[in-house]
Every structure is written in C-alpha cells, then in structure tokens.
Protein backbone atom coordinates (compact mmCIF):
# COMPACT_ATOMS: atom_id res chain seq x y z
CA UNK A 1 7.90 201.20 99.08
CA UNK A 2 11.00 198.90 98.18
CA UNK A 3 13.60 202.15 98.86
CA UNK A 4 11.86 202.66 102.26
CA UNK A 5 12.86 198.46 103.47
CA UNK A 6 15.81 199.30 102.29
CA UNK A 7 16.98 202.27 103.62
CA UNK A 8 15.87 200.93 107.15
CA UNK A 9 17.84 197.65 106.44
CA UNK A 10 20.58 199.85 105.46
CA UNK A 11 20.55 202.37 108.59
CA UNK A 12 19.94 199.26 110.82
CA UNK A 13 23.29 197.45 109.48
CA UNK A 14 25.08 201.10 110.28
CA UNK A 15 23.34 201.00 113.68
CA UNK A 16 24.84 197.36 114.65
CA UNK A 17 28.22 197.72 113.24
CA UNK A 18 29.75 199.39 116.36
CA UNK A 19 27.90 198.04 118.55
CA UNK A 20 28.62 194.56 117.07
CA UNK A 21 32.54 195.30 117.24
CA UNK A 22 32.07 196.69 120.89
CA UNK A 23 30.66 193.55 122.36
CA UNK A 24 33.83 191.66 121.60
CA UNK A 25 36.53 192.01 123.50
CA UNK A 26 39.92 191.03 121.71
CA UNK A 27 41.42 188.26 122.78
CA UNK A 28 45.01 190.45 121.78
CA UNK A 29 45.17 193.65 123.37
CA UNK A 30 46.44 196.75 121.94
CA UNK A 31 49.90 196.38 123.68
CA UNK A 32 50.54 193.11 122.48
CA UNK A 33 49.34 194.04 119.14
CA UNK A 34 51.90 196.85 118.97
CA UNK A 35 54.65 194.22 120.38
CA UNK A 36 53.71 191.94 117.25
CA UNK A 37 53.29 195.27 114.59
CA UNK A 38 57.35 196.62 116.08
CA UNK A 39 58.45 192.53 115.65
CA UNK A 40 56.80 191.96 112.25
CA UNK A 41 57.80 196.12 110.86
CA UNK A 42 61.94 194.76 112.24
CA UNK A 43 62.17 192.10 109.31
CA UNK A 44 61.50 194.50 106.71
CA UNK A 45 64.70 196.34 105.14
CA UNK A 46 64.80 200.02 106.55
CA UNK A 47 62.76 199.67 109.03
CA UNK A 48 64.32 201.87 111.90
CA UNK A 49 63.25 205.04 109.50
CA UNK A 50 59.82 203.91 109.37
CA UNK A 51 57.39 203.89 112.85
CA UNK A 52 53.73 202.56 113.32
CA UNK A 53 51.56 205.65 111.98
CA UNK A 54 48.49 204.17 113.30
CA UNK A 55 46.41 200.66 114.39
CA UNK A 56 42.82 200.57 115.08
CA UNK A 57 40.30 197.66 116.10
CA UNK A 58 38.40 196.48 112.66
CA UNK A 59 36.36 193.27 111.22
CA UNK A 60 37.39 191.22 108.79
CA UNK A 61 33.67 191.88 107.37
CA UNK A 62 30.91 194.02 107.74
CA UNK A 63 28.55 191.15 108.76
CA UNK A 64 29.99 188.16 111.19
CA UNK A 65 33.74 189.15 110.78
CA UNK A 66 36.39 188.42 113.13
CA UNK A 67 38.05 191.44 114.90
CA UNK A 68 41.25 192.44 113.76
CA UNK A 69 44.23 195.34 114.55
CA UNK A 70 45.62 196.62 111.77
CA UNK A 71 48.48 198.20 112.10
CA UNK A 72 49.96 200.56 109.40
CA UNK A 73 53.17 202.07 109.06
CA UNK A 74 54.56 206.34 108.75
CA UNK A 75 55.80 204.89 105.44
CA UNK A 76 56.02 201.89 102.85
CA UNK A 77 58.66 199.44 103.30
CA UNK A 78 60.07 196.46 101.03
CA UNK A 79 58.46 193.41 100.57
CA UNK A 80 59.91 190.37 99.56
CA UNK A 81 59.12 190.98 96.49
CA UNK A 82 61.00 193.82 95.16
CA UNK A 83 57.92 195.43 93.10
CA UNK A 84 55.76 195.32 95.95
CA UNK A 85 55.61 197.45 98.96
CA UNK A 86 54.97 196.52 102.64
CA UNK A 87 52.30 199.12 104.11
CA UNK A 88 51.20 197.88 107.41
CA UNK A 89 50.15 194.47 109.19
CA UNK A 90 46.73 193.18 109.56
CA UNK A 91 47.31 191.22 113.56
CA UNK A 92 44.63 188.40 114.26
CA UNK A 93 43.77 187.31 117.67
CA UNK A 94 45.42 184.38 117.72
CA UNK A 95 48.85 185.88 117.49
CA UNK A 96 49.30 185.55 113.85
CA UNK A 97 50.43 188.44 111.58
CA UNK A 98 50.20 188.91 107.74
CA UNK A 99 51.60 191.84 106.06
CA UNK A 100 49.31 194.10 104.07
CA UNK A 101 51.69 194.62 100.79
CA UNK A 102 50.77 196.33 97.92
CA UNK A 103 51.66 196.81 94.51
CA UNK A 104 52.38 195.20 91.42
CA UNK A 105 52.06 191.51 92.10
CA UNK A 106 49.79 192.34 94.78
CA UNK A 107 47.79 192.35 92.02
C-alpha cells in the first residue's frame, strides 16, 4: 500500500514539472539570454574558438524553483582559476550571470 502513494506522488510531481515551468513566462527572453551568454563567454581567454553549444529554459529546483537559461558552451574555457574550467553560464531573470566552472576547486 505505501509503494502505491508513492508512486502516484511520484508520477504526479513528473506530471507538474512541465507544466509548472510552462506557466511562467521569463522575464529574460531567449535573445537577450544569448546577448548575456556571447558577453559573459568574451571575458574568458580563447573564447572566439569556442561558441554556445546549447541553452535551454530550467528551474533552479524541482519544486518552487526559479526559471533559469543555462547556457553551455561547444567547449571548456579558463576560469579564473587556472585548475578550473569554465563550461557554460547559468543566466537569471534579473540580468545576472554566474559561470558554471568546474573542476578542481570547484570542488
């Protein structure tokens, strides 16, 4: 009886997922978000050999999080710290941009 509630909790979190996403609108849209993923990829070192692979629409969280483009590059670029690589750019809708590094003091 306990699998049964939940596998139908589970199935009815898949079932809202998408259409939770598609009732919000972002406030950034997905030209703008490009504009900001091209300005923050030009700061990196090398960046002229590297172009934006991809960017998609996500949530910060499965349940209640904020939307989100996420922008990620053909390629890894350097971060600012040498170890570390710069993969892509998480874009929030206020305008701000962090850069989605990883590697060893990513850690």
């Amino acid at each position: 009886m306990k699998k049964i509630g939940c596998s139908i909790l589970a199935l009815l979190i898949a079932l809202q997922t998408p259409l939770a996403l598609a009732d919000d609108t972002p406030a950034i849209s997905i030209r703008q978000a490009l504009d900001l993923a091209e300005k923050a990829k030009a700061v990196r070192e090398n960046s002229d050999k590297v172009y934006i692979l991809s960017i998609a629409l996500e949530r910060t969280s499965i349940i209640g999080g904020k939307p989100v483009w996420i922008a990620k590059w053909s390629g890894p670029l350097p971060a600012n710290d040498p170890r570390d690589r710069d993969i892509g750019v998480q874009i929030f809708m206020d305008g701000s941009v962090r850069h989605i590094v990883k590697g060893q003091s990513a850690k």
